[in-house]
PDB file of N, CA and C in Angstrom:
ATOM      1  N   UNK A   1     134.699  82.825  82.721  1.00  0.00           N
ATOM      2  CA  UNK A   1     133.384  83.197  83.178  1.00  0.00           C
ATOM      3  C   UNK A   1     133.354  84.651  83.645  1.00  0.00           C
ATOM      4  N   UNK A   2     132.418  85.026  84.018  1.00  0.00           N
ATOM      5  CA  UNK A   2     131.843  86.143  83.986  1.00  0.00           C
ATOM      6  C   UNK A   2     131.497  86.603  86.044  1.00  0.00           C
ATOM      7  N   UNK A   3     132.403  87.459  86.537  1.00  0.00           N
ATOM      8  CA  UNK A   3     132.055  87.266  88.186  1.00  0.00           C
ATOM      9  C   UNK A   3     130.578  87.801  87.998  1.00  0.00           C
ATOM     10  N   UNK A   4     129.833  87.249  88.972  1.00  0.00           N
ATOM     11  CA  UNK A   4     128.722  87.311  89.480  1.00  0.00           C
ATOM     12  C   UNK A   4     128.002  85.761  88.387  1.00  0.00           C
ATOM     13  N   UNK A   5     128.550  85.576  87.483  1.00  0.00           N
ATOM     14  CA  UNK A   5     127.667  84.480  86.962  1.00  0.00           C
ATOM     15  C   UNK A   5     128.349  82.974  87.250  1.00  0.00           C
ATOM     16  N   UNK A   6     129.315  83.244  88.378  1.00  0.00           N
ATOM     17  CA  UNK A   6     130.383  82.472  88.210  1.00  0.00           C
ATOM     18  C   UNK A   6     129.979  81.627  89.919  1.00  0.00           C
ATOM     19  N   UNK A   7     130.009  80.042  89.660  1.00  0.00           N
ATOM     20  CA  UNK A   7     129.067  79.294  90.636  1.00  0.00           C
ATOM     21  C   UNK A   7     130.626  79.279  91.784  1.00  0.00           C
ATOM     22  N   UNK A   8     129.928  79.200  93.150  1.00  0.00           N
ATOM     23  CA  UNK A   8     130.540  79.395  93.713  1.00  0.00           C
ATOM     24  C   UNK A   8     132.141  78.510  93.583  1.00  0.00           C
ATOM     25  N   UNK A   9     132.246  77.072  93.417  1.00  0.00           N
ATOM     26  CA  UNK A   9     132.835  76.008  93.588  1.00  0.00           C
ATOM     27  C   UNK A   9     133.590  76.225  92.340  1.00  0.00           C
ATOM     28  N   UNK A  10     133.499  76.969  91.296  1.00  0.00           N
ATOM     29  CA  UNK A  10     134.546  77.348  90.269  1.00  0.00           C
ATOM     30  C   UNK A  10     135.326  78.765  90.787  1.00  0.00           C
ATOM     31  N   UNK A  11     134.577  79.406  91.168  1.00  0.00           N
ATOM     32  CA  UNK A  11     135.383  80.493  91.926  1.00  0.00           C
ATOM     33  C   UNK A  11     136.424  80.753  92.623  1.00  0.00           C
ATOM     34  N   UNK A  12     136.231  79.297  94.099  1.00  0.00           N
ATOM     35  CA  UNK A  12     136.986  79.193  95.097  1.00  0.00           C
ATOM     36  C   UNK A  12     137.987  78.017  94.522  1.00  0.00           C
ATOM     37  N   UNK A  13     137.995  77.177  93.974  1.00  0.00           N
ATOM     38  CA  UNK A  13     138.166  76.196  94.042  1.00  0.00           C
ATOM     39  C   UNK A  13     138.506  76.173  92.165  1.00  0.00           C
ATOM     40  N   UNK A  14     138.302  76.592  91.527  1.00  0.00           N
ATOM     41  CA  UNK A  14     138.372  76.384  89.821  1.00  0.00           C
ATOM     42  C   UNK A  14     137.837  75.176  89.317  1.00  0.00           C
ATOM     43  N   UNK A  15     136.829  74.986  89.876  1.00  0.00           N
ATOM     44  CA  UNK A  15     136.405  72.848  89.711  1.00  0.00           C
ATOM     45  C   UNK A  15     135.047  73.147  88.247  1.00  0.00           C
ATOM     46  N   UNK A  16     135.233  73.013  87.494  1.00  0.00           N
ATOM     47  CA  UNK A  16     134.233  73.102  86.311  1.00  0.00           C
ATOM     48  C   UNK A  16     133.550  71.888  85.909  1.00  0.00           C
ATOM     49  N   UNK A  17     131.935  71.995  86.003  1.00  0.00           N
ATOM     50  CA  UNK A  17     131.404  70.987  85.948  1.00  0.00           C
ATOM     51  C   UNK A  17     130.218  71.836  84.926  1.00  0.00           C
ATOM     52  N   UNK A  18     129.263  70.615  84.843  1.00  0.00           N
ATOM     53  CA  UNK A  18     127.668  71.508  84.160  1.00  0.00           C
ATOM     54  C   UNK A  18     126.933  72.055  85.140  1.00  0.00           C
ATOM     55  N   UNK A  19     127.168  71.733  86.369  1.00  0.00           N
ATOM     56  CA  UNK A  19     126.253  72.479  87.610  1.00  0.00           C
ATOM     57  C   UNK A  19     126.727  74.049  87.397  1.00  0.00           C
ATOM     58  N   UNK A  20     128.146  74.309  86.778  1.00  0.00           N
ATOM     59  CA  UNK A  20     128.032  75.878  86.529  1.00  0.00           C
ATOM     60  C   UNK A  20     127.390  76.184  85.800  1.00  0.00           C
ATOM     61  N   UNK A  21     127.203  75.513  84.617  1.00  0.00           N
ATOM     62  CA  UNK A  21     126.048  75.896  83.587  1.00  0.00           C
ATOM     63  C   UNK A  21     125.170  76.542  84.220  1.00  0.00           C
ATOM     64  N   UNK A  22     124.701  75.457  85.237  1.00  0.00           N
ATOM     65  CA  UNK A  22     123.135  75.915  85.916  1.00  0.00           C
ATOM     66  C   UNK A  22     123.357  76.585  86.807  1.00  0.00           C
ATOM     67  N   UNK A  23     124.009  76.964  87.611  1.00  0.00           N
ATOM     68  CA  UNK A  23     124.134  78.287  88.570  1.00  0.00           C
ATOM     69  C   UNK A  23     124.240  79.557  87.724  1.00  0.00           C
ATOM     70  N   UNK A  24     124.587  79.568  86.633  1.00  0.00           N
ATOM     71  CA  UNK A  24     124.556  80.512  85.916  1.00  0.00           C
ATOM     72  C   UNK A  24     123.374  80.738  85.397  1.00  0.00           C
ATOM     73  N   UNK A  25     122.443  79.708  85.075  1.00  0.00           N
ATOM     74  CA  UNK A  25     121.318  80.208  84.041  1.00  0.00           C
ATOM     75  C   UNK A  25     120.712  80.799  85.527  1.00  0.00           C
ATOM     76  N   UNK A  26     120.416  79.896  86.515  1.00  0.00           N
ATOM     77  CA  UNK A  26     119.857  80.609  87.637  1.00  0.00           C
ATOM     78  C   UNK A  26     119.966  82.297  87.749  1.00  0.00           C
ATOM     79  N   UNK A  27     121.279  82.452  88.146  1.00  0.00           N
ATOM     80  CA  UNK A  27     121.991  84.184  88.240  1.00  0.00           C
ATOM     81  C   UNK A  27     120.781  84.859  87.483  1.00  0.00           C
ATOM     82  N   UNK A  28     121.383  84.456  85.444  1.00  0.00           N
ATOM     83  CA  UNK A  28     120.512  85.129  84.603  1.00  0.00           C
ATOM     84  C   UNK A  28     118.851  84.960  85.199  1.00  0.00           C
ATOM     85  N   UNK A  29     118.443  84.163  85.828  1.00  0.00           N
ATOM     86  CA  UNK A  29     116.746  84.033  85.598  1.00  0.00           C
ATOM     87  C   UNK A  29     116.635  85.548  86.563  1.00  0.00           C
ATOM     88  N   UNK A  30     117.553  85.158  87.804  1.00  0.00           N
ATOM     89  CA  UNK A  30     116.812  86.385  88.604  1.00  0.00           C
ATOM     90  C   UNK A  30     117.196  88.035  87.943  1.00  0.00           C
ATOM     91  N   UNK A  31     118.562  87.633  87.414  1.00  0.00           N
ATOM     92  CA  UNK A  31     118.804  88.942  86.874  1.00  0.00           C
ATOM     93  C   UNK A  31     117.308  89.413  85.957  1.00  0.00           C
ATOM     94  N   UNK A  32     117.065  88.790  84.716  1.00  0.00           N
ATOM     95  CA  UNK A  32     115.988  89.115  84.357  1.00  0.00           C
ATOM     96  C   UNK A  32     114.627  89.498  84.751  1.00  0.00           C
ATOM     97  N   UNK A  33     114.465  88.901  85.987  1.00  0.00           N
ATOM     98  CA  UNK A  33     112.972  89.296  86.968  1.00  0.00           C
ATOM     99  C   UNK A  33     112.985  90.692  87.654  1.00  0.00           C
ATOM    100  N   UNK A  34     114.468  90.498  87.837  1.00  0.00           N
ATOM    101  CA  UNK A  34     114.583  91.567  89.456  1.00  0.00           C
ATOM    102  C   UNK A  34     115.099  93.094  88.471  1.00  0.00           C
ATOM    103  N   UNK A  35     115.807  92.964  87.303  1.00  0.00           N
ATOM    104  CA  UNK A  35     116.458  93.789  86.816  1.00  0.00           C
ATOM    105  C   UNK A  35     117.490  94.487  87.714  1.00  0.00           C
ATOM    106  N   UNK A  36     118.303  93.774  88.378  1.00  0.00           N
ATOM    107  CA  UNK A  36     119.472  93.563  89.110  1.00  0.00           C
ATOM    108  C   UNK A  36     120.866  93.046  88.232  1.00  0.00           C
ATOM    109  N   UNK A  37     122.180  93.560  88.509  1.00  0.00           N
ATOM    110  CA  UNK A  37     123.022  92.754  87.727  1.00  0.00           C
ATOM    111  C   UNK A  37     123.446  91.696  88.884  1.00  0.00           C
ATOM    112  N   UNK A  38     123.817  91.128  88.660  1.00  0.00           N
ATOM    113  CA  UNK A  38     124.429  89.759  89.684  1.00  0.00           C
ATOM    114  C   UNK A  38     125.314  90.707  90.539  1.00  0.00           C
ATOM    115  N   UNK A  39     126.080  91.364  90.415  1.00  0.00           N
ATOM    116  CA  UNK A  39     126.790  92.274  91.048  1.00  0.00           C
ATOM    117  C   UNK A  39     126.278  93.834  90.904  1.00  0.00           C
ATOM    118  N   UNK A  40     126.189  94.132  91.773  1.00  0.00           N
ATOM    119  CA  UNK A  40     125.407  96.064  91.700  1.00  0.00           C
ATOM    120  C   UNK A  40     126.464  96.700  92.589  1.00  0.00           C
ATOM    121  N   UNK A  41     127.130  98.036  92.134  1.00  0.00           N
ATOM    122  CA  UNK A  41     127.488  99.144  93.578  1.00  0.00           C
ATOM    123  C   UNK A  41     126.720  99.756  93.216  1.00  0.00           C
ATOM    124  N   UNK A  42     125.929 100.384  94.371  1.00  0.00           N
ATOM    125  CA  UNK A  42     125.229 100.993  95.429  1.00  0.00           C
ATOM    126  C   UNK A  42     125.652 102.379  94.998  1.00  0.00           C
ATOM    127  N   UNK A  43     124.846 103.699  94.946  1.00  0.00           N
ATOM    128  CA  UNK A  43     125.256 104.572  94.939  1.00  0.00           C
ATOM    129  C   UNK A  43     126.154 105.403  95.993  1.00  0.00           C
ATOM    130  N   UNK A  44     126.072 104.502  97.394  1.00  0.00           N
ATOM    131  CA  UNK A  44     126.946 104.414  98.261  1.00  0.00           C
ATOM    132  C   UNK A  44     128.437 103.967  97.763  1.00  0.00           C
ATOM    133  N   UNK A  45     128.492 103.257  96.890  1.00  0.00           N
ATOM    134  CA  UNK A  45     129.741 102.453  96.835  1.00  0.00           C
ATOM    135  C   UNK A  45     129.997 101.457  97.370  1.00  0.00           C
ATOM    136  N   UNK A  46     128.915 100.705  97.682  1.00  0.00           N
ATOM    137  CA  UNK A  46     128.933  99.289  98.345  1.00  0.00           C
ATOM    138  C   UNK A  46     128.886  98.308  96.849  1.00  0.00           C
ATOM    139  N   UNK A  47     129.243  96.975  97.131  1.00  0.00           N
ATOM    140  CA  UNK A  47     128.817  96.582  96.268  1.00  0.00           C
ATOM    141  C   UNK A  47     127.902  95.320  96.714  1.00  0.00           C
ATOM    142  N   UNK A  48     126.662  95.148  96.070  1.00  0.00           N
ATOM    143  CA  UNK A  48     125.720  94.131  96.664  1.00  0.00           C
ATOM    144  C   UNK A  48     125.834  93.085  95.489  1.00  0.00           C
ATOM    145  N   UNK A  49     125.628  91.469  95.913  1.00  0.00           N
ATOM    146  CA  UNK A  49     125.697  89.975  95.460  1.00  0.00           C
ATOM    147  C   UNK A  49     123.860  90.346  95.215  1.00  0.00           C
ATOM    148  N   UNK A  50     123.343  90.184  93.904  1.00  0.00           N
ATOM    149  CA  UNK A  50     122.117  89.631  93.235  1.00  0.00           C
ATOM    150  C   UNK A  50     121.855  88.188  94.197  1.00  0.00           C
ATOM    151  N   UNK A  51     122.245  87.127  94.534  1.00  0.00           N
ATOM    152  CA  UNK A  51     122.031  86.560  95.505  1.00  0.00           C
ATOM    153  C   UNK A  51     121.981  86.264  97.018  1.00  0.00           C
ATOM    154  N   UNK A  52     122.638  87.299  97.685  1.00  0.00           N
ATOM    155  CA  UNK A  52     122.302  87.776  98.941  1.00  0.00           C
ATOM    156  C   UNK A  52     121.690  88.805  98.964  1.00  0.00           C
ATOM    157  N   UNK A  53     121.030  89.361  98.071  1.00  0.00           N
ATOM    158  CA  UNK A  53     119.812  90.725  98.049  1.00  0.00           C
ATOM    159  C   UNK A  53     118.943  89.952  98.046  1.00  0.00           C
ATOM    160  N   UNK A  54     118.809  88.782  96.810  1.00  0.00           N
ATOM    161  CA  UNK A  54     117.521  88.202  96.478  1.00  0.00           C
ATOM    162  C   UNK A  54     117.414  87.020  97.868  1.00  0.00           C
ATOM    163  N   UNK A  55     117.883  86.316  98.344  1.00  0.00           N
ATOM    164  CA  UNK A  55     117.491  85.228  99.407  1.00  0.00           C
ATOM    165  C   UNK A  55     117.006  85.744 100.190  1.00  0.00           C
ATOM    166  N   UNK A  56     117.148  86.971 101.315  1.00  0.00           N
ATOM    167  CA  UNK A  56     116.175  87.358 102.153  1.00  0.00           C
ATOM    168  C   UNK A  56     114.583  87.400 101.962  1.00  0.00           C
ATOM    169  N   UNK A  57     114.528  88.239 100.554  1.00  0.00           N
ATOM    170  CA  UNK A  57     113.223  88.241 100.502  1.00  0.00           C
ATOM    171  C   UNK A  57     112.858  87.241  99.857  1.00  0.00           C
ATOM    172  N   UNK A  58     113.328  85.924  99.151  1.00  0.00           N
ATOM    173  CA  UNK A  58     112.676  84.760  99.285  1.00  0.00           C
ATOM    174  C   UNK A  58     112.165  84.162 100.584  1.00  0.00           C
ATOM    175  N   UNK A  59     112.849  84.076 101.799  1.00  0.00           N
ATOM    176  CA  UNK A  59     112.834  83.399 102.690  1.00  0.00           C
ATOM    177  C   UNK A  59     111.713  83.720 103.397  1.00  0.00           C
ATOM    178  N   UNK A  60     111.157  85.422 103.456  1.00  0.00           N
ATOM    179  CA  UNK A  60     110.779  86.355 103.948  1.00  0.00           C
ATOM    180  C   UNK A  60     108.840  86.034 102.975  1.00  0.00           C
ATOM    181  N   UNK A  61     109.389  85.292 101.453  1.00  0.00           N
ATOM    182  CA  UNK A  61     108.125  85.177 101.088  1.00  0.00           C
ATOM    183  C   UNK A  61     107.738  86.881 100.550  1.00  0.00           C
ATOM    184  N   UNK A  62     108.853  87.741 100.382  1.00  0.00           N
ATOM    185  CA  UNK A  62     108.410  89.072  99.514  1.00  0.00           C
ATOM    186  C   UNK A  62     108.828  88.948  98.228  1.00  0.00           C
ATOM    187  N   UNK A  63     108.039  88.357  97.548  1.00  0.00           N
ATOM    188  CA  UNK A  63     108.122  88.008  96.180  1.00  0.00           C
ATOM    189  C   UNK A  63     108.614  89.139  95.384  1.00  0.00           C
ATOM    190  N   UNK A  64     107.361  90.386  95.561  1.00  0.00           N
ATOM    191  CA  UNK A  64     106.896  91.422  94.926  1.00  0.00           C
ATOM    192  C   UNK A  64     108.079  92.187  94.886  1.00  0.00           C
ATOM    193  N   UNK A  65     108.784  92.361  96.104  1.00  0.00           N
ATOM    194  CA  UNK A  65     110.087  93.134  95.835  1.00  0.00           C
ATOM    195  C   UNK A  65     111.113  92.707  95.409  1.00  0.00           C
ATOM    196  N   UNK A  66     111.136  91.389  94.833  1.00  0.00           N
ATOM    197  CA  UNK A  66     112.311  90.892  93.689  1.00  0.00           C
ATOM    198  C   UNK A  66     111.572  91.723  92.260  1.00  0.00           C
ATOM    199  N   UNK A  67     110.418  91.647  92.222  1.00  0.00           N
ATOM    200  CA  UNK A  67     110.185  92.194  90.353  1.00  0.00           C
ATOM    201  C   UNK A  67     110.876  93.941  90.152  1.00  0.00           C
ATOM    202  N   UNK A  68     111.554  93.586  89.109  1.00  0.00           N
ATOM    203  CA  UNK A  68     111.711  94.538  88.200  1.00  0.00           C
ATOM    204  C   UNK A  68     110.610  95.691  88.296  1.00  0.00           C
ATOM    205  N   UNK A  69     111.391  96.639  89.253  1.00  0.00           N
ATOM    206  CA  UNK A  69     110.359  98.081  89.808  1.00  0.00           C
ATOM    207  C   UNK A  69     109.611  98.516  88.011  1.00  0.00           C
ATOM    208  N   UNK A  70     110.367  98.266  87.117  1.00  0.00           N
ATOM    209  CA  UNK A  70     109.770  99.404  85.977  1.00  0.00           C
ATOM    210  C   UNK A  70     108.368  98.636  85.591  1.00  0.00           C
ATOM    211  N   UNK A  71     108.255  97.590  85.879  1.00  0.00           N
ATOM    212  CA  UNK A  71     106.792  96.575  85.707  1.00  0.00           C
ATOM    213  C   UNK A  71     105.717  97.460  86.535  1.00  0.00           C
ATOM    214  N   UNK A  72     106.508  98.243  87.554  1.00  0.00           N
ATOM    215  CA  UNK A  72     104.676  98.939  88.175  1.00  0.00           C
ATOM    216  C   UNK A  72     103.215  97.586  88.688  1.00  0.00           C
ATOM    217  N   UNK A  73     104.326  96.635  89.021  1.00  0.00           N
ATOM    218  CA  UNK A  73     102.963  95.897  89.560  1.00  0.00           C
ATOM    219  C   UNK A  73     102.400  94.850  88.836  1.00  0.00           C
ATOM    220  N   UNK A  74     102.588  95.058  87.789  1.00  0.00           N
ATOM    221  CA  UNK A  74     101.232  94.472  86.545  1.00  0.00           C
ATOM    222  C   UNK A  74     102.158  93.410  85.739  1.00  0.00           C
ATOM    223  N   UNK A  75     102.100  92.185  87.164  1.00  0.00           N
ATOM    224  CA  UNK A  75     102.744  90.630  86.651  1.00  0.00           C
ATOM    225  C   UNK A  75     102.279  90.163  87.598  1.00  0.00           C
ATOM    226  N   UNK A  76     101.922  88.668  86.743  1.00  0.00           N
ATOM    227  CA  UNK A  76     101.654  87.615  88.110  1.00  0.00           C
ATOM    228  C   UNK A  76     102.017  87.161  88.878  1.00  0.00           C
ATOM    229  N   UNK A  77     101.978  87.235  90.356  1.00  0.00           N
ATOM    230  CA  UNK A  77     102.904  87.371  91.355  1.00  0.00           C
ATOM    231  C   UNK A  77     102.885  85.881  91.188  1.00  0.00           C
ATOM    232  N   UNK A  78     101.966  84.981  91.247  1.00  0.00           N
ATOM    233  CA  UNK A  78     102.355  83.468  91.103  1.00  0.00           C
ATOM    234  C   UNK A  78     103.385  83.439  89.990  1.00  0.00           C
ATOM    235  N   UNK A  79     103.015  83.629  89.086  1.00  0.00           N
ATOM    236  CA  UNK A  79     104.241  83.131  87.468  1.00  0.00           C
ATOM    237  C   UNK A  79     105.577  83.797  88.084  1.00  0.00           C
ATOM    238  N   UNK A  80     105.866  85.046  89.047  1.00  0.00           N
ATOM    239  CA  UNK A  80     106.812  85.482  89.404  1.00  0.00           C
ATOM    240  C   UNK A  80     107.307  84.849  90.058  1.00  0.00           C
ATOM    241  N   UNK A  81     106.932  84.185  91.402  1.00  0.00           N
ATOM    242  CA  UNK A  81     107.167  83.088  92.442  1.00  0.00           C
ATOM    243  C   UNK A  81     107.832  81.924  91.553  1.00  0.00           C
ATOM    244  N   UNK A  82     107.147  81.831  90.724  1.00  0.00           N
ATOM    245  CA  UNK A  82     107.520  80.331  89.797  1.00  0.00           C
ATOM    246  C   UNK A  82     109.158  80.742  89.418  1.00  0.00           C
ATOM    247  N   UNK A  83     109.190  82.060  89.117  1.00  0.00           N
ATOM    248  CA  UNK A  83     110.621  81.751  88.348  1.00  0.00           C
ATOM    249  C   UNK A  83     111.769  82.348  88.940  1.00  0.00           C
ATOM    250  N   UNK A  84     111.283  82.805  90.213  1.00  0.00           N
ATOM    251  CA  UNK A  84     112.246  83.100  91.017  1.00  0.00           C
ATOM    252  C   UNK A  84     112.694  81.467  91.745  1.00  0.00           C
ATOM    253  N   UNK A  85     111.611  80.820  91.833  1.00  0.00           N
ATOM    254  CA  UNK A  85     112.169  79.506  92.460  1.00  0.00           C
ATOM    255  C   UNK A  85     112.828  78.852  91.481  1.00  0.00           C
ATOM    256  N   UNK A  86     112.551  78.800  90.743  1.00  0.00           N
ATOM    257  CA  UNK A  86     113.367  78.117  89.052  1.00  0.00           C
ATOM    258  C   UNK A  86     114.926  78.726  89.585  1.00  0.00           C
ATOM    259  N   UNK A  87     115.024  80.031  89.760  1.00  0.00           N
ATOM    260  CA  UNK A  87     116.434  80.749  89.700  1.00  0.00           C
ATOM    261  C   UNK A  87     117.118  80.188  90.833  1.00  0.00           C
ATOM    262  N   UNK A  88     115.986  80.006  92.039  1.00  0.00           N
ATOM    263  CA  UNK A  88     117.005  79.745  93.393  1.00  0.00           C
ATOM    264  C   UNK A  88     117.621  78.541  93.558  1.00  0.00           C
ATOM    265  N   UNK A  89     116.865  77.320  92.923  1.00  0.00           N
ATOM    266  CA  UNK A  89     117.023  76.197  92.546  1.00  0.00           C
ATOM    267  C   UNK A  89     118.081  76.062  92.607  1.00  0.00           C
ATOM    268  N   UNK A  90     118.624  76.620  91.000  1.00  0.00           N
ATOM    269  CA  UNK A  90     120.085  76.336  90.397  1.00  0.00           C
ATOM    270  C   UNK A  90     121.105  77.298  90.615  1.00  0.00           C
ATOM    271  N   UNK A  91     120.731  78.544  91.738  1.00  0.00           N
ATOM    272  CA  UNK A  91     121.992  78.608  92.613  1.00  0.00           C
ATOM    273  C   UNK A  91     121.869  77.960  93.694  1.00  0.00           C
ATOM    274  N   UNK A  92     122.231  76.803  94.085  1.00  0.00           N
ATOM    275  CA  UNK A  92     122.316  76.642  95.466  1.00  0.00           C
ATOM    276  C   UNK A  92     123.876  76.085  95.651  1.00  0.00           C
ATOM    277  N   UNK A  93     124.334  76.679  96.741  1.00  0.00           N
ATOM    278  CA  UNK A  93     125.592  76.698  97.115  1.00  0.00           C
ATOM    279  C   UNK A  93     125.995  75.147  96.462  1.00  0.00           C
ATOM    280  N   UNK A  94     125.687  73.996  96.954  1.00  0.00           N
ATOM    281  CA  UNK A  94     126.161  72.445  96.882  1.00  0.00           C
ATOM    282  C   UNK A  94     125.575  71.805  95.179  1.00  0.00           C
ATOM    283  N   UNK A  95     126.810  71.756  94.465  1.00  0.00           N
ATOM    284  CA  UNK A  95     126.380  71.559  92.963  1.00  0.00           C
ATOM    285  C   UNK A  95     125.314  70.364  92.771  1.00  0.00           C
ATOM    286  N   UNK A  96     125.431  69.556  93.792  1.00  0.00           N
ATOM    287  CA  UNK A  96     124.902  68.256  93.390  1.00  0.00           C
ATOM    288  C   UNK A  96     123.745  68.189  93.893  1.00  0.00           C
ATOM    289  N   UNK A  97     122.987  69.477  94.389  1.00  0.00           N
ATOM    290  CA  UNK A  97     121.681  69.869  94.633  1.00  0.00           C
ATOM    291  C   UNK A  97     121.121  71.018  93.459  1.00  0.00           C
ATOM    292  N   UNK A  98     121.926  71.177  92.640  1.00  0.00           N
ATOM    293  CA  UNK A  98     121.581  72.056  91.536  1.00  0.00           C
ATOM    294  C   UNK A  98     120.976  70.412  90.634  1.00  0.00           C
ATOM    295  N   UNK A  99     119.630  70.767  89.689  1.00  0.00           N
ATOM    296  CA  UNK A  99     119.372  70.153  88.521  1.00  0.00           C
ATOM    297  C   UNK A  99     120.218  69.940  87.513  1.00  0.00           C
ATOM    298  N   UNK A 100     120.032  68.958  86.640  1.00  0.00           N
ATOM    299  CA  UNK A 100     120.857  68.927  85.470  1.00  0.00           C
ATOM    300  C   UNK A 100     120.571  69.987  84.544  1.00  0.00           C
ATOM    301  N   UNK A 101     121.240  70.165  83.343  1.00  0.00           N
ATOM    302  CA  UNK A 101     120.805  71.225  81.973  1.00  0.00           C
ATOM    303  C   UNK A 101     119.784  70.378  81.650  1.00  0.00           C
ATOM    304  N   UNK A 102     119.975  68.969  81.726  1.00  0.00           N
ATOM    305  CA  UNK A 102     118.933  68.088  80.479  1.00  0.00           C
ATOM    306  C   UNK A 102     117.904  68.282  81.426  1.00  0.00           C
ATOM    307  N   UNK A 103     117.677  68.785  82.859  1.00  0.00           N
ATOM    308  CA  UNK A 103     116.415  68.987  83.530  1.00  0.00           C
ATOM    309  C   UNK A 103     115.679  70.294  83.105  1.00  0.00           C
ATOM    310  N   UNK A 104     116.699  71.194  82.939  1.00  0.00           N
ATOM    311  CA  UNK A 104     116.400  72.754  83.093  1.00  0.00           C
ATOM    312  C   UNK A 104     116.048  73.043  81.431  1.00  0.00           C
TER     313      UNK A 104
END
């Protein structure tokens, strides 16, 4: 696998199930919205987790600043909401709270 697309519980632990499947498609959904890689350094040289950037401002309800800055605005912040929750879904730390593939 691929770090940053890689579900937590295969990481720590090497345990491979289909819930990585879906923590992964998750990763990709937000990667695609936010135009974030799952892993970013910072022009600082930090390096920031695509999922601890993106959970604050879920929690926070700032949708708008997960979209992909080059959009300029002009997306539906509902259809955006929709698929950022789709993404958060199927990362969630505990696999057996992630959906199946045959769901997703």
């Amino acid at each position: 696998g691929t770090l940053g697309y890689l579900a937590p519980e295969y990481a720590m632990w090497g345990k491979v199930s289909g819930c990585c499947d879906v923590y992964s498609f998750g990763i990709f959904l937000l990667e695609i919205v936010s135009a974030n890689k799952p892993i970013d350094k910072l022009p600082s040289g930090v390096k920031r987790d695509l999922v601890q950037w993106v959970t604050p401002h879920v929690q926070k309800g700032n949708f708008i600043h997960i979209a992909d800055p080059k959009l300029k605005g002009h997306f539906d912040l509902e259809q955006l909401k929709s698929v950022v929750m789709i993404g958060m879904r199927r990362i969630d730390n505990t696999p057996e709270k992630r959906p199946s593939m045959q769901e997703v």
